[in-house]
Protein backbone atom coordinates (compact mmCIF):
# COMPACT_ATOMS: atom_id res chain seq x y z
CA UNK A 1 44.87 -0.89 -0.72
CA UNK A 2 42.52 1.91 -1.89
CA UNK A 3 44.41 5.52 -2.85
CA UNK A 4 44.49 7.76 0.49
CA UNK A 5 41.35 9.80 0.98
CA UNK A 6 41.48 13.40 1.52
CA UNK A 7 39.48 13.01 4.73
CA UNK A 8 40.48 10.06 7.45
CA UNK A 9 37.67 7.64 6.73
CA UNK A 10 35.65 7.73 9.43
CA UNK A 11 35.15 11.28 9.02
CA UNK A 12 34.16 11.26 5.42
CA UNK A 13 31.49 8.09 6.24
CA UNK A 14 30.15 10.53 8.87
CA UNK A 15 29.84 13.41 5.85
CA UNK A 16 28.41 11.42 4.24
CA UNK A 17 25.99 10.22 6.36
CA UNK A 18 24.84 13.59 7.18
CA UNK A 19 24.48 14.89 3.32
CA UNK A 20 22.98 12.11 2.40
CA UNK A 21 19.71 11.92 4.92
CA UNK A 22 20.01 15.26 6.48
CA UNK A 23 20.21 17.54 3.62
CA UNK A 24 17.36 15.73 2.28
CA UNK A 25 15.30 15.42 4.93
CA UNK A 26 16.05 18.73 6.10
CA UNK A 27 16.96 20.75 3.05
CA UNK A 28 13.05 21.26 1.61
CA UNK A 29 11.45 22.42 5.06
CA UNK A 30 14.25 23.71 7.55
CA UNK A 31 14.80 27.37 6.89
CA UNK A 32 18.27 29.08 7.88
CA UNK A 33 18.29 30.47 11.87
CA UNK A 34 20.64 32.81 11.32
CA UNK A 35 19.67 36.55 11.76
CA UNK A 36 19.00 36.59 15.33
CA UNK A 37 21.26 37.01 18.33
CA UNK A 38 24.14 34.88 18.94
CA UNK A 39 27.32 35.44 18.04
CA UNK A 40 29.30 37.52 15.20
CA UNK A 41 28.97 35.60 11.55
CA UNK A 42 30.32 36.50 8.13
CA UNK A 43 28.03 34.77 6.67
CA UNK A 44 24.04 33.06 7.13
CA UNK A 45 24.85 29.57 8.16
CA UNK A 46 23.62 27.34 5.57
CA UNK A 47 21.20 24.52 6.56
CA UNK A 48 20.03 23.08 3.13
CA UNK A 49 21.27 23.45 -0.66
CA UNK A 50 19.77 24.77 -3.49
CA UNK A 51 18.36 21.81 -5.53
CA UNK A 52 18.98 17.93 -5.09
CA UNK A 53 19.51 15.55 -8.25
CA UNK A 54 18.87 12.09 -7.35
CA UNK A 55 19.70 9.32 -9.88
CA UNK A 56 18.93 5.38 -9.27
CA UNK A 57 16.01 3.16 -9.14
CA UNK A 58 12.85 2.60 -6.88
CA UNK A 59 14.61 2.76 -3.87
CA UNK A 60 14.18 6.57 -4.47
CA UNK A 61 11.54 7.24 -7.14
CA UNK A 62 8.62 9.34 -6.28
CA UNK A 63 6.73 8.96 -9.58
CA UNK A 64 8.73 8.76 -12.42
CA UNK A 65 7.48 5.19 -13.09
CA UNK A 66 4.04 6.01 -12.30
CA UNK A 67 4.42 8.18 -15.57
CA UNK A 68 6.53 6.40 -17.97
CA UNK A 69 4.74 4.80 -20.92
CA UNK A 70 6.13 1.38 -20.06
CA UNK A 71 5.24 1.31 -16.43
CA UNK A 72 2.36 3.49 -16.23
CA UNK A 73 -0.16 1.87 -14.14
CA UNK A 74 1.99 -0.48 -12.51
CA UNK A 75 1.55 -1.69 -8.89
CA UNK A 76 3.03 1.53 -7.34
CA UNK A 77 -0.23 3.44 -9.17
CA UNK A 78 -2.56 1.24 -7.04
CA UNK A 79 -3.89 1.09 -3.38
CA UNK A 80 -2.47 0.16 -1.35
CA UNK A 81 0.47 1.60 -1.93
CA UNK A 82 0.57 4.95 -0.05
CA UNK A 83 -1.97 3.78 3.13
CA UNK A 84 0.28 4.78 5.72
CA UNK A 85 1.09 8.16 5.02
CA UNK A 86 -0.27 9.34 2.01
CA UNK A 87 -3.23 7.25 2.25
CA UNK A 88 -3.02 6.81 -1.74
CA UNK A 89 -0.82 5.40 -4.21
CA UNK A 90 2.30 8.43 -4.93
CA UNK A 91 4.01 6.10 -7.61
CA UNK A 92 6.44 5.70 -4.68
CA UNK A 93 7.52 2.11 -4.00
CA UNK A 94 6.28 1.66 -0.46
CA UNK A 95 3.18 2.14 2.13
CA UNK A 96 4.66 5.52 2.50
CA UNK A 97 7.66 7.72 2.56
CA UNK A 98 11.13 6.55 1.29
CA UNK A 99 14.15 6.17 3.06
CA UNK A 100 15.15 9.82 1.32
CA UNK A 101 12.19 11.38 2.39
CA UNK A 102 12.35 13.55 -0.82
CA UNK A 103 9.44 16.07 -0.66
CA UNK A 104 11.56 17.99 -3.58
CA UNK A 105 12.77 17.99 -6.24
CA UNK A 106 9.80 16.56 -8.87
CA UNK A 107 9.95 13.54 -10.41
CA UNK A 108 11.82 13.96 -14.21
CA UNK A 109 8.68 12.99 -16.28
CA UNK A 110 6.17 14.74 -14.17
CA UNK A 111 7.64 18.26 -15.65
CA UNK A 112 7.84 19.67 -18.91
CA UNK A 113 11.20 20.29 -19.37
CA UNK A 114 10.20 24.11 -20.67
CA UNK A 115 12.23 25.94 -18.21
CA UNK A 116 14.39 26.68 -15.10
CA UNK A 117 11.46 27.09 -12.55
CA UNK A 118 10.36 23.68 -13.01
CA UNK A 119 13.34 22.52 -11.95
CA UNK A 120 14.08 25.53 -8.96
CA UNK A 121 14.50 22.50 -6.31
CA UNK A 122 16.54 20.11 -8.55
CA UNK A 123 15.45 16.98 -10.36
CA UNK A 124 14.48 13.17 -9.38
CA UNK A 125 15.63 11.33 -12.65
CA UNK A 126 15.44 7.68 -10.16
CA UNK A 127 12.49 5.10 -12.29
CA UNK A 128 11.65 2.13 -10.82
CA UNK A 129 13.05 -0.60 -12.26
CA UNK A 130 15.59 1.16 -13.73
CA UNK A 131 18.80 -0.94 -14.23
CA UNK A 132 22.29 0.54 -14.19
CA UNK A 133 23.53 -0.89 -17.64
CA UNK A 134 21.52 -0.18 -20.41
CA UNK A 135 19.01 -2.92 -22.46
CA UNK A 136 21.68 -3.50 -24.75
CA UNK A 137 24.10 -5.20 -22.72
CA UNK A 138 21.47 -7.65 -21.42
CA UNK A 139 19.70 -8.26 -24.77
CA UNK A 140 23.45 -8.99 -26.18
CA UNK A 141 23.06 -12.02 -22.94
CA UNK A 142 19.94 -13.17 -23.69
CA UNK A 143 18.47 -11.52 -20.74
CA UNK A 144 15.68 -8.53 -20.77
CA UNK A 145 15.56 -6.07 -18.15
CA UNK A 146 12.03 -5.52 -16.59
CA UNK A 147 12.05 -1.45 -17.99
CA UNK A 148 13.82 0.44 -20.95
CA UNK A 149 15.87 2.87 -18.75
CA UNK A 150 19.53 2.82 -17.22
CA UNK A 151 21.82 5.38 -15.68
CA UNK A 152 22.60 6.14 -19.04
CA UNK A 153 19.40 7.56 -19.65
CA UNK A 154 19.01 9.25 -16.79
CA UNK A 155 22.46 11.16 -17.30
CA UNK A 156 20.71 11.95 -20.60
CA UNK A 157 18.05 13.73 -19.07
CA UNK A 158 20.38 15.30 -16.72
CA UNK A 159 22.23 16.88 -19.54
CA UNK A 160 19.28 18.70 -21.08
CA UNK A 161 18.02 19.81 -17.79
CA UNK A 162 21.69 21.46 -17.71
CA UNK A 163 21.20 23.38 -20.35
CA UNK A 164 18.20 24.64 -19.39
CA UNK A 165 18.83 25.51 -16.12
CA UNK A 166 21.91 28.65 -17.21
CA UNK A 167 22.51 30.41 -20.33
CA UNK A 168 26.33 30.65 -19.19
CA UNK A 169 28.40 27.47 -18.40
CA UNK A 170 29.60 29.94 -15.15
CA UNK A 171 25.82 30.31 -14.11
CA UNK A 172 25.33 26.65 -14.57
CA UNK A 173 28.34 25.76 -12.69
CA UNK A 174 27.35 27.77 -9.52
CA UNK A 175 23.68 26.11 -9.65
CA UNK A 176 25.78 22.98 -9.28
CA UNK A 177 27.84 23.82 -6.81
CA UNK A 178 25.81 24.40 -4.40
CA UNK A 179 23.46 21.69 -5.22
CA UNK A 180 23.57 17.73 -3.29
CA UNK A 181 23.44 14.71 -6.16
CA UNK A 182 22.61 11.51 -5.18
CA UNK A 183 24.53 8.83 -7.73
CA UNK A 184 22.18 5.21 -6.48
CA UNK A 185 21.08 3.32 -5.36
CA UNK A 186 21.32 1.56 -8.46
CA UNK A 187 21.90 -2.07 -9.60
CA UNK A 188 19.83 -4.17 -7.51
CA UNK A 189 17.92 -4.89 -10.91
CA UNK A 190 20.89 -5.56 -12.85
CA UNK A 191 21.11 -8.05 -10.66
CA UNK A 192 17.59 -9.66 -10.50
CA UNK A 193 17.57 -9.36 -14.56
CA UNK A 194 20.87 -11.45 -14.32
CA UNK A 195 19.99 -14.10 -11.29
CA UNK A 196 16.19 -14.52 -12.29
CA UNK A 197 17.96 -15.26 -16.32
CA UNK A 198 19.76 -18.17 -14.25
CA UNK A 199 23.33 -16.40 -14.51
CA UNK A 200 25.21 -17.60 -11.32
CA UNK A 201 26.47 -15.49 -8.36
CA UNK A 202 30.09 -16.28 -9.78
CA UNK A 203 29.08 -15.22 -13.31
CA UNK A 204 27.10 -12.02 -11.96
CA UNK A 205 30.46 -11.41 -9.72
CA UNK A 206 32.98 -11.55 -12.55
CA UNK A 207 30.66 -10.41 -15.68
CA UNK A 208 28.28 -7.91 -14.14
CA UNK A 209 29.39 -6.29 -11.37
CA UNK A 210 32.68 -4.32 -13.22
CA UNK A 211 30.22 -2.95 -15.33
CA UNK A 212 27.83 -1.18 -12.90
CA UNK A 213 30.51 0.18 -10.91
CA UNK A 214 31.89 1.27 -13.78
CA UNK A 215 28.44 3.42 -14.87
CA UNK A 216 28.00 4.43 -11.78
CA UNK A 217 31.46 5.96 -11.51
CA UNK A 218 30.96 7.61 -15.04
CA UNK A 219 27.84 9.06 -13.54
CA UNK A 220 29.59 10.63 -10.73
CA UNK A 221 32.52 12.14 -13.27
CA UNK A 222 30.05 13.73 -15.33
CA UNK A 223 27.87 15.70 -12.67
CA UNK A 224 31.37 16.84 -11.03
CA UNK A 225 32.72 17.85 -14.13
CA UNK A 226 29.48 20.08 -14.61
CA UNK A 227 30.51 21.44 -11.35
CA UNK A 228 28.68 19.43 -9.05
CA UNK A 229 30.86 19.72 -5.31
CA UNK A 230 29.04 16.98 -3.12
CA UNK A 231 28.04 13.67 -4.42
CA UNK A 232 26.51 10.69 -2.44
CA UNK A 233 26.85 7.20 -3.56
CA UNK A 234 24.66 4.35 -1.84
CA UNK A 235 26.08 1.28 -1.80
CA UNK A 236 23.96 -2.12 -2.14
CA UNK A 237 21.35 -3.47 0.12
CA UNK A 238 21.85 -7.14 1.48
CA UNK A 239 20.39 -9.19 -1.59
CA UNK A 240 20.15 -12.40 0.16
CA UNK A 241 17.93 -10.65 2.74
CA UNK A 242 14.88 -9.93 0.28
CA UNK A 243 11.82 -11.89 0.28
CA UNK A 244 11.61 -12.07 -3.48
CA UNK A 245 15.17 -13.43 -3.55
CA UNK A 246 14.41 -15.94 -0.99
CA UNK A 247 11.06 -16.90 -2.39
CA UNK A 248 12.97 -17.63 -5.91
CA UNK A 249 15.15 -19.83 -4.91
CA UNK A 250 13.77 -21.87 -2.62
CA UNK A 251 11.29 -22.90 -5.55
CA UNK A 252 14.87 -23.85 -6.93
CA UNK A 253 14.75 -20.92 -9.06
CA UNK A 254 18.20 -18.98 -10.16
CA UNK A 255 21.19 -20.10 -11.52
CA UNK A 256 22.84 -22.41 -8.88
CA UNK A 257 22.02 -20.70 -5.63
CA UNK A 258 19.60 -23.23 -4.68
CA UNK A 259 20.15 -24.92 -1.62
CA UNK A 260 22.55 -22.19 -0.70
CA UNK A 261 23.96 -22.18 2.51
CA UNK A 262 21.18 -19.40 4.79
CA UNK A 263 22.27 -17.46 7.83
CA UNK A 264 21.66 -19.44 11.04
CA UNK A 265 20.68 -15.99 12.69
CA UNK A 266 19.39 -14.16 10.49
CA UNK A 267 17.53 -16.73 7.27
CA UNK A 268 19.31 -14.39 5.08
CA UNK A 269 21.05 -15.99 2.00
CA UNK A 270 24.47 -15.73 2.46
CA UNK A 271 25.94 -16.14 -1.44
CA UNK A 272 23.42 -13.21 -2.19
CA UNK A 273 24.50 -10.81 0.22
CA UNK A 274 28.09 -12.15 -0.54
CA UNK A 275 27.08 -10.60 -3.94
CA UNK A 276 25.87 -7.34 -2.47
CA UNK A 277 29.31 -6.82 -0.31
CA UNK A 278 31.30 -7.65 -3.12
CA UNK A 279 29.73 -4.93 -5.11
CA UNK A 280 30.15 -2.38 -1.92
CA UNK A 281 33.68 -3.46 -1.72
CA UNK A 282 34.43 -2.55 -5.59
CA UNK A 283 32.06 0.87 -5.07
CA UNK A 284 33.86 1.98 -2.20
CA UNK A 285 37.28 1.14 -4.17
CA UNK A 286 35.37 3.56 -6.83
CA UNK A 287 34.41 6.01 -4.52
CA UNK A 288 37.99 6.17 -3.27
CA UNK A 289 39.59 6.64 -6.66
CA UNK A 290 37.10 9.24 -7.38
CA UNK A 291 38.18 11.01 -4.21
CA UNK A 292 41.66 10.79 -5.20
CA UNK A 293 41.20 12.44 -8.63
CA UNK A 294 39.75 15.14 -6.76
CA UNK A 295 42.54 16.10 -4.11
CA UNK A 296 40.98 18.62 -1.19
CA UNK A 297 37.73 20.00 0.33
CA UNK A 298 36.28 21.28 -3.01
CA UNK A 299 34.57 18.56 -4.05
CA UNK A 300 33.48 15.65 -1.83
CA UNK A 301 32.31 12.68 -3.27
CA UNK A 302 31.29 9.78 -0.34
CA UNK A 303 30.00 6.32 0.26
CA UNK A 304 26.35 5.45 2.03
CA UNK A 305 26.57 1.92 3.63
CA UNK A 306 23.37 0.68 3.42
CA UNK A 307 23.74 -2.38 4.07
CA UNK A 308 24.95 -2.17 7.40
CA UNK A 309 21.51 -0.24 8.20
CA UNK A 310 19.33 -2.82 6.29
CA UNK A 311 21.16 -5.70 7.60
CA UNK A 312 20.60 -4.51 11.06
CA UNK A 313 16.95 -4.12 11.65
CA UNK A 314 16.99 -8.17 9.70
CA UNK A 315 19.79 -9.17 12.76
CA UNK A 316 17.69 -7.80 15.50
CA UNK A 317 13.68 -6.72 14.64
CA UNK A 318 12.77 -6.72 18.25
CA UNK A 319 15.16 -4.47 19.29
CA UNK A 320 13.81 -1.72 16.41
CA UNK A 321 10.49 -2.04 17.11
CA UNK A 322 9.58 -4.60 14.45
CA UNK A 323 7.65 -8.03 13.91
CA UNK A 324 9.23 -11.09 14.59
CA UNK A 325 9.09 -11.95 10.66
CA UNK A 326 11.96 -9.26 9.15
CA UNK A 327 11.90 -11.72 5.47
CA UNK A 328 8.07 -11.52 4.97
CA UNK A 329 6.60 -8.85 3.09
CA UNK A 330 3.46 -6.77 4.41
CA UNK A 331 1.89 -6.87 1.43
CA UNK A 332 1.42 -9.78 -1.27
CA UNK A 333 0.39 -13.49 -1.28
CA UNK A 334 1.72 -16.66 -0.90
CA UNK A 335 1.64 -19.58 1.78
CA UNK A 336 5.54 -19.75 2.35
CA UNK A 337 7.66 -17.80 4.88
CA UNK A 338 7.79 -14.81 2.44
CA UNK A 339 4.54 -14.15 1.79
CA UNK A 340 5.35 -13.59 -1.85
CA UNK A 341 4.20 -14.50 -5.13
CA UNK A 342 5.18 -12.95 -8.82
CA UNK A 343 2.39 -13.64 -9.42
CA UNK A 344 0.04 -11.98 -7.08
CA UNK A 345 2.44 -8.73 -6.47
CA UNK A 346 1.67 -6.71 -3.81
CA UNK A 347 -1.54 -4.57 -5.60
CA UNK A 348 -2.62 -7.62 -8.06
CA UNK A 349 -5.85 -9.24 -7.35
CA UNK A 350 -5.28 -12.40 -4.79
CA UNK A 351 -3.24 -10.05 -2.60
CA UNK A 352 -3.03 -8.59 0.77
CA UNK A 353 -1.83 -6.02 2.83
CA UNK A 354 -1.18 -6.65 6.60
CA UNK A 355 -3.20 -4.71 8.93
CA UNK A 356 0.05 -2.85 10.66
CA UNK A 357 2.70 -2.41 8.15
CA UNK A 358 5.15 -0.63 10.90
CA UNK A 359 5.72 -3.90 12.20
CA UNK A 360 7.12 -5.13 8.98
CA UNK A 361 10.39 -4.75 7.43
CA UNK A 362 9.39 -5.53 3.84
CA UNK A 363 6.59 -3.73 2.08
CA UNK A 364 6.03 -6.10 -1.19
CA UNK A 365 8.87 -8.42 -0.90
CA UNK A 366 11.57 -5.85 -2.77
CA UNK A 367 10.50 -2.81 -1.03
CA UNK A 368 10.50 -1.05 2.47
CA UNK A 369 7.74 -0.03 4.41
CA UNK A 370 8.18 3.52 5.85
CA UNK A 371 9.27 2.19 9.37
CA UNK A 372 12.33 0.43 7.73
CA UNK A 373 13.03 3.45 5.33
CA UNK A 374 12.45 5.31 8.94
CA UNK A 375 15.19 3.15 10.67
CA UNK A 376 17.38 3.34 7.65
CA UNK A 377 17.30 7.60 7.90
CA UNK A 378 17.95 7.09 11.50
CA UNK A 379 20.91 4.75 11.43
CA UNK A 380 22.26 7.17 8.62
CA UNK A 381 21.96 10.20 11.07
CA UNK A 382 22.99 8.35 14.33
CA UNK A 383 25.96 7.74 12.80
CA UNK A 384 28.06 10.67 14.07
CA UNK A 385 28.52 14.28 13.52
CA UNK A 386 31.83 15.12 11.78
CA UNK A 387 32.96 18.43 12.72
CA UNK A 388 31.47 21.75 10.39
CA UNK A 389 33.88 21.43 6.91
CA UNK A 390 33.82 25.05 5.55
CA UNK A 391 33.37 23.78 1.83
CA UNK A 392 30.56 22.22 2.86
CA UNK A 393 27.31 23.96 1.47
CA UNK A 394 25.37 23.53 4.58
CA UNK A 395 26.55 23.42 8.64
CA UNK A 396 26.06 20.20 10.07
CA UNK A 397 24.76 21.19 13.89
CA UNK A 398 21.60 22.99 12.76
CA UNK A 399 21.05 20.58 9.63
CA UNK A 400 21.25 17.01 11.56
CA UNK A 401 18.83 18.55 14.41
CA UNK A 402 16.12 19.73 12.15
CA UNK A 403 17.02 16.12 10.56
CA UNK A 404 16.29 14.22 13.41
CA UNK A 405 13.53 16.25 14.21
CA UNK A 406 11.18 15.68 11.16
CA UNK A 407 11.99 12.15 11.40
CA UNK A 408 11.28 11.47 15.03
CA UNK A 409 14.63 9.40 15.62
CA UNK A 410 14.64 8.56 19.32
């Protein structure tokens, strides 16, 4: 049994849920309301906090990758990535907006690391195709990942952005403080790097999963001991649910998993997204520990379940607005179910883009298009309102409207 919590669970899920989509969503654009009538205050109530670090992969890069020597110029640079909303390529991994919605902070790269005003709304250190180990571990395996950046690295850049952003460890501490990170998602290519090098699910269980937790959980105890207060961790998305997944194995691709056993309801993989809750169960045993080495309100650390929101639009499409065909990507090529092909990726010549991406789940067969990363925000904010915690840098009432606001959530 995990260590008692400081908050009854279902409370802290709802914090999280909250921080994690509404201070985002909310935090760059919704302004404080207090300073009019109503009744007496102390103090402005909060609605956003002062800068966001995100950490993790493309799930929640906004450019880094675009910019990075390795990947510069890689799919995400290309139409048409960006048609929906943008209506060009962002180096963002989708047809438009993420799940995050991050309009701040800047991508890492895209700065110049001179000084503290470039970095006045935090930092987005997430690169696409960023793994959570670093090369070493898989090039000791025999594997290669697909880009030369971990968690590692990121914490790397995190540290020198620390020093530039105080000239005191007391100034950088309160910058911190009031400031949301975002620890993941991260791992999903740890674990393509492993399955697509033909490691099994059991090998990938037992020899792979221990050590992302485990970087992800040093991650989190080295932006709280620089003071951070509030840290998010995603959990996993449902692997087996992925059209590049599914597409690789039933070629007979990957380390046993052919001729797994599929969903009858939902075509998902089951083994796969076995793997994915088996890494949510040991994060959220993470998460918990974490908690408990950090007794009380002052510093909050909490769990995103993403695969429950994920997992639910695949279940029922209809009943969220989408396409009758939640394991097909929008954009790519290929005659199966998935419409997907490594080798004509979603912006490679001999590709396609549907005409109405909203009606799609998958954007390129590993992605989201901005109506799932829509549904995802909503799930995340129709979760529940906890009550107002007082430690909290920003008041949940005001925050989660504005949230739901910008997004549109019905």
């Amino acid at each position: 049994m995990a260590p008692a919590a400081p908050f009854p669970r279902r409370l802290l899920l709802s914090l999280l849920l909250g921080v994690l989509v509404v201070a985002i969503v909310a935090a760059a654009d919704v302004e404080s309301s207090a300073g009019g009538g109503g009744g007496r205050r102390h103090s402005p109530r909060r609605t956003r906090y002062s800068r966001v670090f995100s950490f993790g992969d493309s799930l929640t890069d906004t450019g880094n990758a675009a910019i990075l020597p390795a990947t510069a110029g890689g799919p995400f640079t290309r139409p048409p990535y960006g048609m929906t909303f943008y209506h060009h390529p962002t180096g963002r991994a989708s047809d438009g907006r993420l799940a995050l919605r991050l309009r701040h902070p800047a991508p890492y790269l895209a700065a110049g690391g001179e000084t503290a005003a470039e970095f006045r709304h935090g930092v987005n250190f997430a690169v696409g195709g960023s793994t959570a180990l670093p090369p070493e571990f898989y090039e000791g395996r025999g594997l290669k990942p697909f880009v030369p950046v971990s968690l590692a690295n990121q914490t790397a850049w995190f540290d020198k952005v620390l020093q530039i952003l105080g000239s005191s460890d007391h100034g950088r501490r309160k910058i911190m403080a009031s400031s949301l990170f975002i620890v993941g998602e991260i791992g999903v290519n740890d674990y393509l790097v492993s399955l697509v090098g033909n490691l099994t699910v059991g090998e990938v269980e037992t020899s792979v999963v221990p050590h992302i937790v485990a970087a992800i959980r040093s991650t989190v105890n080295e932006v709280i001991a620089a003071g951070a207060t509030t840290v998010v961790v995603p959990g996993m998305i449902p692997l087996g649910c992925e059209p590049q997944l599914l597409a690789l194995y039933q070629g007979g691709g990957g380390g046993g998993v052919a001729g797994d056993d599929y969903d009858p309801e939902s075509g998902c993989m089951t083994r796969l997204n076995g793997l994915a809750e088996h890494h949510n169960r040991e994060l959220r045993r993470a998460v918990a520990e974490l908690r408990g080495a950090h007794p009380g309100a002052s510093v909050v650390v909490a769990y995103a379940d993403l695969y429950r929101a994920v997992a639910d639009i695949v279940a029922s499409p209809g009943r969220h607005g989408f396409g009758g065909a939640p394991l097909a990507a929008c954009c790519g090529a290929g005659a199966g179910a998935y419409n997907f092909d490594m080798a004509a990726f979603c912006g490679a010549a001999g590709s396609t883009a549907c005409a109405d991406p909203s009606a799609y789940v998958s954007w390129d067969g590993v992605h989201f298009t901005e109506a799932a990363n829509r549904h995802i925000a909503c799930a995340v904010l129709e979760a529940g309102a906890p009550p107002a915690v007082s430690t909290a840098p920003m008041t949940w009432p005001a925050a989660a409207e504005a949230g739901r606001s910008r997004i549109g959530c019905s």
